[in-house]
PDB file of N, CA and C in Angstrom:
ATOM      1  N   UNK A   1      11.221   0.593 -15.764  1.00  0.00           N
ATOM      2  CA  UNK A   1      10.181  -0.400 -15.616  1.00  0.00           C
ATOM      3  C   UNK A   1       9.799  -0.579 -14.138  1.00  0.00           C
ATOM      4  N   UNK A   2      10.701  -0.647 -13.082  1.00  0.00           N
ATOM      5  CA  UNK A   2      10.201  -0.621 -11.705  1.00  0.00           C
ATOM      6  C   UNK A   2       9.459   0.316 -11.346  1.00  0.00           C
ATOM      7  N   UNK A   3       9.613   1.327 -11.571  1.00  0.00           N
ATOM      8  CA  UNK A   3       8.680   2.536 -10.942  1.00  0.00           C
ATOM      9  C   UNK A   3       7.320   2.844 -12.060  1.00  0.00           C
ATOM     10  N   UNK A   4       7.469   2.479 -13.024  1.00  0.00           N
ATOM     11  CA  UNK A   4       6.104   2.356 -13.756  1.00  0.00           C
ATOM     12  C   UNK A   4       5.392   1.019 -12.235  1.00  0.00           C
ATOM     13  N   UNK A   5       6.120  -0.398 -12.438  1.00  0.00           N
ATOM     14  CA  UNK A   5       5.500  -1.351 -12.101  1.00  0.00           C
ATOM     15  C   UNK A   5       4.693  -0.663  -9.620  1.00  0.00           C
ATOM     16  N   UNK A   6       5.776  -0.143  -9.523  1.00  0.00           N
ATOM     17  CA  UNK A   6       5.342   0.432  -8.091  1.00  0.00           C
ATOM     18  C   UNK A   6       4.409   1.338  -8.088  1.00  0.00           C
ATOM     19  N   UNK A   7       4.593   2.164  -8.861  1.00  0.00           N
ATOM     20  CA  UNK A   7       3.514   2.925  -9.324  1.00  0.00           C
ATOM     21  C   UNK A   7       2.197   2.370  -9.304  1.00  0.00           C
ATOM     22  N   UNK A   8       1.807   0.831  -9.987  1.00  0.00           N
ATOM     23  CA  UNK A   8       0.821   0.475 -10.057  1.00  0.00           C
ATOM     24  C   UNK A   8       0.708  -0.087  -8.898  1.00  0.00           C
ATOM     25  N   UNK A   9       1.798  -1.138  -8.624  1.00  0.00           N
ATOM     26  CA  UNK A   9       1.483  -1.452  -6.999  1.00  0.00           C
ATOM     27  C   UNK A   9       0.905  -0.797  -5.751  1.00  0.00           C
ATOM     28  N   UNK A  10       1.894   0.418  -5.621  1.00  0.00           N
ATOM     29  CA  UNK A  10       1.281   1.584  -4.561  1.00  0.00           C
ATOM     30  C   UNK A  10      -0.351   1.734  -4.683  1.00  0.00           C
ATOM     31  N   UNK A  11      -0.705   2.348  -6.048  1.00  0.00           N
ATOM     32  CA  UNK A  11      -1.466   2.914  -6.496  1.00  0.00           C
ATOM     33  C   UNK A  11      -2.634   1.725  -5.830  1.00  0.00           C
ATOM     34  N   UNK A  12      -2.481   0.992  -6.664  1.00  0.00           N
ATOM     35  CA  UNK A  12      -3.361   0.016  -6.379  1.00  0.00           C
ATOM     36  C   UNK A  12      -4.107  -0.538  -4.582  1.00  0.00           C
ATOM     37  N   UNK A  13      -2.927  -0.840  -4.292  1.00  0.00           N
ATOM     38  CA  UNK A  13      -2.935  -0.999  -3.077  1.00  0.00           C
ATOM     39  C   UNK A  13      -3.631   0.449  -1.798  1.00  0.00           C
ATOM     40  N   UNK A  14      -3.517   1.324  -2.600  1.00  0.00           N
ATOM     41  CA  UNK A  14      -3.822   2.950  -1.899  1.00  0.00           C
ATOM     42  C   UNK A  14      -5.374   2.506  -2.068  1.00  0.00           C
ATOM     43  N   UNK A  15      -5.817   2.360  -3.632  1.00  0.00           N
ATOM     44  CA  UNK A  15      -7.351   2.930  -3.951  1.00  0.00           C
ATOM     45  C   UNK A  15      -7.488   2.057  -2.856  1.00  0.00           C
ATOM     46  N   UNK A  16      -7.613   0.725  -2.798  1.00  0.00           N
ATOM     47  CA  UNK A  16      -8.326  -0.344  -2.636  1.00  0.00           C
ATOM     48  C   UNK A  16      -8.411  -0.741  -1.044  1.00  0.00           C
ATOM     49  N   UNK A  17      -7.217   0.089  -0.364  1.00  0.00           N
ATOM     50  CA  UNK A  17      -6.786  -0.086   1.250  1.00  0.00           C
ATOM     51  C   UNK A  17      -7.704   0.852   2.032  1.00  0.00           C
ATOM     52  N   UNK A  18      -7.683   2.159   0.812  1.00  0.00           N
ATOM     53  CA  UNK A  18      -9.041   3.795   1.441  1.00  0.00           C
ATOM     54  C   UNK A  18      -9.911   3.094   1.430  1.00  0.00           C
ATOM     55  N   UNK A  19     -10.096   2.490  -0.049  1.00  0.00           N
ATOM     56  CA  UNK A  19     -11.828   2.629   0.123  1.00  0.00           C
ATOM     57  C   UNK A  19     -12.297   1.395   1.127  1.00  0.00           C
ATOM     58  N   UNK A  20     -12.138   0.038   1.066  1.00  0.00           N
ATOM     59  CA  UNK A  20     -12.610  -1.184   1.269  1.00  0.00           C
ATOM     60  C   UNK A  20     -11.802  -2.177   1.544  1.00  0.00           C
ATOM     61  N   UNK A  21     -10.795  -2.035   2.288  1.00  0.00           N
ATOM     62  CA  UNK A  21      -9.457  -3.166   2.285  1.00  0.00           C
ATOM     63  C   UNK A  21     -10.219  -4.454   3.135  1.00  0.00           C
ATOM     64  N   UNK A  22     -11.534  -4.318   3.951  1.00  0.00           N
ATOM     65  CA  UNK A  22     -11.529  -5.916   3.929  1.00  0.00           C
ATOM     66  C   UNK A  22     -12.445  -6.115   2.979  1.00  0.00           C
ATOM     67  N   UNK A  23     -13.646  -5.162   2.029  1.00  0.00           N
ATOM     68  CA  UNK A  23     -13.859  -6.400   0.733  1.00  0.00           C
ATOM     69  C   UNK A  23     -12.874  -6.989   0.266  1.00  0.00           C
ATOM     70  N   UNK A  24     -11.550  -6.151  -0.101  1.00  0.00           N
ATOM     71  CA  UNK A  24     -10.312  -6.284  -1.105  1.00  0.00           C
ATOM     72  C   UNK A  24      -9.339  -7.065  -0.124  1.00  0.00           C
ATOM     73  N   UNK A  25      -9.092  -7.184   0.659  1.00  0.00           N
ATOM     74  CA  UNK A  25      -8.101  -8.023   1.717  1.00  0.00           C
ATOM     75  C   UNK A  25      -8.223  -8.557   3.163  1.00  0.00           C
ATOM     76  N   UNK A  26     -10.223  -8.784   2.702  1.00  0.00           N
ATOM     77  CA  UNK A  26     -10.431  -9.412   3.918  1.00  0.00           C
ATOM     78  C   UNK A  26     -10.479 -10.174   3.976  1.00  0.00           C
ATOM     79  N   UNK A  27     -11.046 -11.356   4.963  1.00  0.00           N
ATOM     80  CA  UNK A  27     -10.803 -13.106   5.014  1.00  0.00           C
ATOM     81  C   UNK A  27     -11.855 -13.570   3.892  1.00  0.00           C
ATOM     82  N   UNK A  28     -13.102 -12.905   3.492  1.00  0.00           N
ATOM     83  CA  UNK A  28     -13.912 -13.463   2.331  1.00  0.00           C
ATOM     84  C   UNK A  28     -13.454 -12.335   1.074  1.00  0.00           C
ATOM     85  N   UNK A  29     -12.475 -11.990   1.060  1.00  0.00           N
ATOM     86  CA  UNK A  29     -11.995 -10.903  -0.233  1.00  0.00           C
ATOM     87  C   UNK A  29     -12.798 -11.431  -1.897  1.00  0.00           C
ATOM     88  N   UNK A  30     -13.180 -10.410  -2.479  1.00  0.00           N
ATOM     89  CA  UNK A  30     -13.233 -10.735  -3.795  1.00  0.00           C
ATOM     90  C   UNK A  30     -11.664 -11.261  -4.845  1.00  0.00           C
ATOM     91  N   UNK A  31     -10.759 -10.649  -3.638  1.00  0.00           N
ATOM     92  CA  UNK A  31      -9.200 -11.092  -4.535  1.00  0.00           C
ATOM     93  C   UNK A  31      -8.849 -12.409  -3.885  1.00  0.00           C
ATOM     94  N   UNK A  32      -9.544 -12.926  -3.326  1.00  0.00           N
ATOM     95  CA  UNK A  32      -8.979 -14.509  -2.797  1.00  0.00           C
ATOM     96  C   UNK A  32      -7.387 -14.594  -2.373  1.00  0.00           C
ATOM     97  N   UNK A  33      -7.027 -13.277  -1.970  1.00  0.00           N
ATOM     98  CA  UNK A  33      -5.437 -13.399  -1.723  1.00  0.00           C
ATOM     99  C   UNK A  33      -5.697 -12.447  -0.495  1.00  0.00           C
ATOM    100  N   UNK A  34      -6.419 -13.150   1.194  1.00  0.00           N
ATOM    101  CA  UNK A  34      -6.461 -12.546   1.952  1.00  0.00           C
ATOM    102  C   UNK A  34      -5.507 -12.007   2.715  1.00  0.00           C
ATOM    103  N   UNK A  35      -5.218 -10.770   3.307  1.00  0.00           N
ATOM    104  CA  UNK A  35      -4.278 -10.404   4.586  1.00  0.00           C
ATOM    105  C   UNK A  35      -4.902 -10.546   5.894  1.00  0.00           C
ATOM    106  N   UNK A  36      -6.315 -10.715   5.831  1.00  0.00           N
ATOM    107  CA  UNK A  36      -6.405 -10.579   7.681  1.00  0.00           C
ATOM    108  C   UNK A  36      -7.296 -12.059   7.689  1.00  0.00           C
ATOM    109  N   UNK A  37      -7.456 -12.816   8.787  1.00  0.00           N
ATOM    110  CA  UNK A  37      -7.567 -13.744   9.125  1.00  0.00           C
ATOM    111  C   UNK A  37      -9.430 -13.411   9.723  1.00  0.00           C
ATOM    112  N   UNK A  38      -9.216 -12.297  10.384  1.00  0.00           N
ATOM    113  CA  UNK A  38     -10.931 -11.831  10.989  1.00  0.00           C
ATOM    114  C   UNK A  38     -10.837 -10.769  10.816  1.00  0.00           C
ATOM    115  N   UNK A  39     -12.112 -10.405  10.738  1.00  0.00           N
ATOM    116  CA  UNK A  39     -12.765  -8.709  10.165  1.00  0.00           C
ATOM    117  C   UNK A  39     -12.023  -7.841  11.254  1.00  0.00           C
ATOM    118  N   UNK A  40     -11.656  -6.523  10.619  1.00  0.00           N
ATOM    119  CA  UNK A  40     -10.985  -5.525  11.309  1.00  0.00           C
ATOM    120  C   UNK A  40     -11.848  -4.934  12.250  1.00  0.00           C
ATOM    121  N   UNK A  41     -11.489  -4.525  13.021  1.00  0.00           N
ATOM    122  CA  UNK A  41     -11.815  -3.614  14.702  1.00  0.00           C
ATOM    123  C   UNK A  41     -11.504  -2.552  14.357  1.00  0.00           C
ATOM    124  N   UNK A  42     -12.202  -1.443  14.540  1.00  0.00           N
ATOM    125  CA  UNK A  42     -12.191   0.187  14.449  1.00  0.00           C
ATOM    126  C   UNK A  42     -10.523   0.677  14.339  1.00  0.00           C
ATOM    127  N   UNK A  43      -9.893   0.274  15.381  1.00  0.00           N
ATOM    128  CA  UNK A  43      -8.216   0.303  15.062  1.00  0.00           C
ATOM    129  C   UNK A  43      -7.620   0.216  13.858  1.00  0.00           C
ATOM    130  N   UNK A  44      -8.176  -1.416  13.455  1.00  0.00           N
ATOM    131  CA  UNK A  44      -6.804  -1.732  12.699  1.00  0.00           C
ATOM    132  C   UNK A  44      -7.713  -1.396  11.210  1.00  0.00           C
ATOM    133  N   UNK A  45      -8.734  -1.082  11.637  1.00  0.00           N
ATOM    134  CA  UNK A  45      -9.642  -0.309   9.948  1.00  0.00           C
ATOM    135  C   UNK A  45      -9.004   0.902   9.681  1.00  0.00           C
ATOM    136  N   UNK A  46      -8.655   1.956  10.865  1.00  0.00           N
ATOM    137  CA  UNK A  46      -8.196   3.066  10.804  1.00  0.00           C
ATOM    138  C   UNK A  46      -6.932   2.895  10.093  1.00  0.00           C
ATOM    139  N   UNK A  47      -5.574   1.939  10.499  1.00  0.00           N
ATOM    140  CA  UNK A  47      -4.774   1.586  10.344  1.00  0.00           C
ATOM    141  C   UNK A  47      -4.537   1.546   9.011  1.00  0.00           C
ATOM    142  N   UNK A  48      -5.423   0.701   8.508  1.00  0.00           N
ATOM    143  CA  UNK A  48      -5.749   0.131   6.941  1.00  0.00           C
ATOM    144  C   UNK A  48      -5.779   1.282   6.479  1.00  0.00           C
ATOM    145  N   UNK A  49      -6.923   1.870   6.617  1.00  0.00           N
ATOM    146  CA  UNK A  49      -7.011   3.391   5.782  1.00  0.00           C
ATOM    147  C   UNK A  49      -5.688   4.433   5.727  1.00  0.00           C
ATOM    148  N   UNK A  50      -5.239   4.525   6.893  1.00  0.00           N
ATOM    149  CA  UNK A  50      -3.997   5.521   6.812  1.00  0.00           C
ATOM    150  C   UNK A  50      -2.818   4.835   5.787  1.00  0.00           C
ATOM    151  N   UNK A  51      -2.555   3.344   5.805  1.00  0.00           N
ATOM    152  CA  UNK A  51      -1.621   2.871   5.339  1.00  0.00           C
ATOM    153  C   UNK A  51      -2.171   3.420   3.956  1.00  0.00           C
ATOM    154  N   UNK A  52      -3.522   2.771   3.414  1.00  0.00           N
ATOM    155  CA  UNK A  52      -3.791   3.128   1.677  1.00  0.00           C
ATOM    156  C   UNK A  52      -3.859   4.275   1.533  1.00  0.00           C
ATOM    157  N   UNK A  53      -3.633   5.308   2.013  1.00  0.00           N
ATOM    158  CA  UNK A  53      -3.859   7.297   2.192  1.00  0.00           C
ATOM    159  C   UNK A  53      -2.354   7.177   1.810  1.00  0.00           C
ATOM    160  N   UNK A  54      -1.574   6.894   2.675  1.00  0.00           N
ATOM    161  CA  UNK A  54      -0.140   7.081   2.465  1.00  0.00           C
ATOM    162  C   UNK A  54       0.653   6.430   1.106  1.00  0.00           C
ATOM    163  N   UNK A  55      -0.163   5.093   1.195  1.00  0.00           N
ATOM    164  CA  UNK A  55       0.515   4.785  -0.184  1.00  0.00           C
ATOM    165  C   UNK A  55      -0.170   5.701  -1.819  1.00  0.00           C
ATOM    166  N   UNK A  56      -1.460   5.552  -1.375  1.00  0.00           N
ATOM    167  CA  UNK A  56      -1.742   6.816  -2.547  1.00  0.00           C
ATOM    168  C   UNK A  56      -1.075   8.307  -2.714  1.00  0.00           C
ATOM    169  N   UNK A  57      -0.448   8.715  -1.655  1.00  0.00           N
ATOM    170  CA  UNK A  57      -0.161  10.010  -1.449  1.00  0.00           C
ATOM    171  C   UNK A  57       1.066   9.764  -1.833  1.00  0.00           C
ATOM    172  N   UNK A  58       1.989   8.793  -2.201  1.00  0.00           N
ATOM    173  CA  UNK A  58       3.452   8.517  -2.551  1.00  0.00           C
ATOM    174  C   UNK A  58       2.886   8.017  -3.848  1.00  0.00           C
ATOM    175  N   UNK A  59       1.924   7.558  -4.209  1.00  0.00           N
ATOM    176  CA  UNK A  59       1.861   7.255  -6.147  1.00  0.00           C
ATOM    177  C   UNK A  59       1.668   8.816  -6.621  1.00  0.00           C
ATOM    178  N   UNK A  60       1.024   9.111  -5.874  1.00  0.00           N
ATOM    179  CA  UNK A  60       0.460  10.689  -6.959  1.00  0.00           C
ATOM    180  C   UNK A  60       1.341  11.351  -6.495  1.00  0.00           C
ATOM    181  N   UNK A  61       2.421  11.293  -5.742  1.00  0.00           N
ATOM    182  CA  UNK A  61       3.467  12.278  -5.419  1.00  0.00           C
ATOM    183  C   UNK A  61       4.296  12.292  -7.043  1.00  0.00           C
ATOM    184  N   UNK A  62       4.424  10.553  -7.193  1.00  0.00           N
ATOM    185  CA  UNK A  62       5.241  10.694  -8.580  1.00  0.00           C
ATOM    186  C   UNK A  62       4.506  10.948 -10.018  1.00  0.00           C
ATOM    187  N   UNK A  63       3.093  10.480  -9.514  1.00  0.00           N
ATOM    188  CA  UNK A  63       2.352  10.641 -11.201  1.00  0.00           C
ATOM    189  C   UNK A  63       1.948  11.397 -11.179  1.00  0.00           C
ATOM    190  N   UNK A  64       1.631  12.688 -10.438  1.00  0.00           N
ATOM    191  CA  UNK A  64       0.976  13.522 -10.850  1.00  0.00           C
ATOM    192  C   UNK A  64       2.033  14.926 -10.363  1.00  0.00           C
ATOM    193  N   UNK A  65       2.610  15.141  -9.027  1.00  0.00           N
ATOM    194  CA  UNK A  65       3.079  16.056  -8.318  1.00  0.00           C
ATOM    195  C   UNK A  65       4.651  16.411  -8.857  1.00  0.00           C
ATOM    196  N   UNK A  66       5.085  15.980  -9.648  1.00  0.00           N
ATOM    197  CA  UNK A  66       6.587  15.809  -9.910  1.00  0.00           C
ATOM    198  C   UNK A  66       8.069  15.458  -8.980  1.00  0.00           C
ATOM    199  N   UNK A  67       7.801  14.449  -8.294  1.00  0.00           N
ATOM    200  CA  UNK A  67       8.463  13.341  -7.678  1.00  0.00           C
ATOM    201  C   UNK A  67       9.239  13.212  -8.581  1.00  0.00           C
ATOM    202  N   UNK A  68      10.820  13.018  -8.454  1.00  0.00           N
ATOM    203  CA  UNK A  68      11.405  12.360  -9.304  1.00  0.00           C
ATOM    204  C   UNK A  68      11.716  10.879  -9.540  1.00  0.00           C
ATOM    205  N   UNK A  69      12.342  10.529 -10.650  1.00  0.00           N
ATOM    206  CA  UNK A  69      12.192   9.212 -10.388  1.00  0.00           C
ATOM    207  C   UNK A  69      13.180   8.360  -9.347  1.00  0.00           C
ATOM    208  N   UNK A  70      13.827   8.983  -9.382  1.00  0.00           N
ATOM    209  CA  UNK A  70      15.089   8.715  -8.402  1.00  0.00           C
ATOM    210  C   UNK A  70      14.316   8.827  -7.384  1.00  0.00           C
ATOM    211  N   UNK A  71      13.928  10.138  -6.950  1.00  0.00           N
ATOM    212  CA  UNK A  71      13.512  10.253  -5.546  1.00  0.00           C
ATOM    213  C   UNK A  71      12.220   8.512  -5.110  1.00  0.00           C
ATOM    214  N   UNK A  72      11.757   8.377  -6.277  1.00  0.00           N
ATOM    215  CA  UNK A  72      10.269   7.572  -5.946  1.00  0.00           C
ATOM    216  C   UNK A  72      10.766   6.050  -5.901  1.00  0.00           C
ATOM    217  N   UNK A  73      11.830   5.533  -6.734  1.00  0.00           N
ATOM    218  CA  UNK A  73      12.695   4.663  -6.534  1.00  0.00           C
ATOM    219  C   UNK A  73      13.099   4.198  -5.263  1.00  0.00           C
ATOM    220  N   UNK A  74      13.875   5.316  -4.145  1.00  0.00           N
ATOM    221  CA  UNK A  74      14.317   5.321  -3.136  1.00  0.00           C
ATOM    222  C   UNK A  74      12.703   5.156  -2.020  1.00  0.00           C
ATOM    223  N   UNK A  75      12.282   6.035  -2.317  1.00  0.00           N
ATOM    224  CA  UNK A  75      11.480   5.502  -1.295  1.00  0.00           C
ATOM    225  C   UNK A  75      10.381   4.788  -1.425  1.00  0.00           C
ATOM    226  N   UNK A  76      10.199   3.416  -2.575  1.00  0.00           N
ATOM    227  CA  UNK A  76       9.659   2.558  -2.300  1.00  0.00           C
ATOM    228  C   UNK A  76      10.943   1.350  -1.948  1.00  0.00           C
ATOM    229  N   UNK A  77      11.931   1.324  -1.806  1.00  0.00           N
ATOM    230  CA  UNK A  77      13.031   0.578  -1.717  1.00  0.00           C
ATOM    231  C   UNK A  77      13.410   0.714  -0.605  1.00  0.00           C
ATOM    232  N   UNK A  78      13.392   1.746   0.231  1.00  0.00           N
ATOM    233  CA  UNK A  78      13.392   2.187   1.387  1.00  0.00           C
ATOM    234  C   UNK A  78      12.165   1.156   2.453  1.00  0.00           C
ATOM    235  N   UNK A  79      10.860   1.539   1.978  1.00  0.00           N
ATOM    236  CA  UNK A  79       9.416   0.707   2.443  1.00  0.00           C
ATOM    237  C   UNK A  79       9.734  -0.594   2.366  1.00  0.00           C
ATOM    238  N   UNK A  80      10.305  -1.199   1.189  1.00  0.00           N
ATOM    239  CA  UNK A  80      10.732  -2.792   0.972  1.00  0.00           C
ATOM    240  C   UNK A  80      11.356  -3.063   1.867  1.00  0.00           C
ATOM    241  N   UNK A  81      12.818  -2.393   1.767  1.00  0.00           N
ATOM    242  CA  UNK A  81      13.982  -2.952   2.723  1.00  0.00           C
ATOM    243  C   UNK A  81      13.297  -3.050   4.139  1.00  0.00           C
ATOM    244  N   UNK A  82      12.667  -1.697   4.584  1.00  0.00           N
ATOM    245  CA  UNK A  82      12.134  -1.869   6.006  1.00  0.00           C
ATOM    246  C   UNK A  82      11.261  -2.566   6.624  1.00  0.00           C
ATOM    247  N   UNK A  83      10.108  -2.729   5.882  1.00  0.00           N
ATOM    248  CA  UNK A  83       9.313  -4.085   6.029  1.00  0.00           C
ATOM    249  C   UNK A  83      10.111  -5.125   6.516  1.00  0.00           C
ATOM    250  N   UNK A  84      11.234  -5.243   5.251  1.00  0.00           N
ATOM    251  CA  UNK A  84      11.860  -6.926   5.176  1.00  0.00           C
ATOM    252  C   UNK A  84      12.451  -7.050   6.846  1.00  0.00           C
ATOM    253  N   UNK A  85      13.046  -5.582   7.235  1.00  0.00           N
ATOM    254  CA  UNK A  85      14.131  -5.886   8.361  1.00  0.00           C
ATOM    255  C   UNK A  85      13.131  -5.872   9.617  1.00  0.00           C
ATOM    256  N   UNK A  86      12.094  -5.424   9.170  1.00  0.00           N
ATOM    257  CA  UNK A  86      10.731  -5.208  10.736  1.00  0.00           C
ATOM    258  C   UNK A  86      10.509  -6.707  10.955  1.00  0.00           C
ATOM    259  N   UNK A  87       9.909  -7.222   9.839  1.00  0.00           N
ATOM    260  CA  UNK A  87       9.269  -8.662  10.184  1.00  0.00           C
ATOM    261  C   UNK A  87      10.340 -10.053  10.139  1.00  0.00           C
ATOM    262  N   UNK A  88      11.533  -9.086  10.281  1.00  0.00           N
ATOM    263  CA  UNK A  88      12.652 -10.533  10.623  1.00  0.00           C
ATOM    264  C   UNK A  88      12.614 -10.281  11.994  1.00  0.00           C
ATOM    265  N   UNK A  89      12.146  -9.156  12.789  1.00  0.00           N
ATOM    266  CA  UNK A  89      13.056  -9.394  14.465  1.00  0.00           C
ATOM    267  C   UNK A  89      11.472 -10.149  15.109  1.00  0.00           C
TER     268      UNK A  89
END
């Protein structure tokens, strides 16, 4: 059930970060669950895009490319844990 559920997470988060992450996670978002506070600067647009490239490129690694599940497990648990330990220091 987790890696079905990351699967959609990643996934999701990939389409929506390539194509349009501040319609989808900007301060006037259609998802009303904003991440940025003011419209992105050429940087952190780039930023955006590479992050949703990468997370799409780790969903279709497992749904389509034959990722195992183990392997796809680990490295969204890996992304979790590291996040968690980045934005504590």
């Amino acid at each position: 059930m987790y890696d079905l559920a990351m699967t959609i997470y990643f996934g999701m988060y990939g389409a929506t970060m390539t194509t349009n992450s501040e319609l989808f996670w900007g301060p006037d978002s259609i998802m009303m669950l904003p991440y940025m506070s003011s419209a992105a600067d050429a940087q952190s647009a780039f930023f955006q895009r590479m992050t949703g490239l990468g997370f799409a490129i780790m969903s279709l690694g497992y749904a389509k490319c034959g990722v195992s599940k183990d392997a796809w497990i680990k490295q969204t648990m890996l992304f979790h844990v590291g996040t968690c330990v980045e934005l504590n220091h």
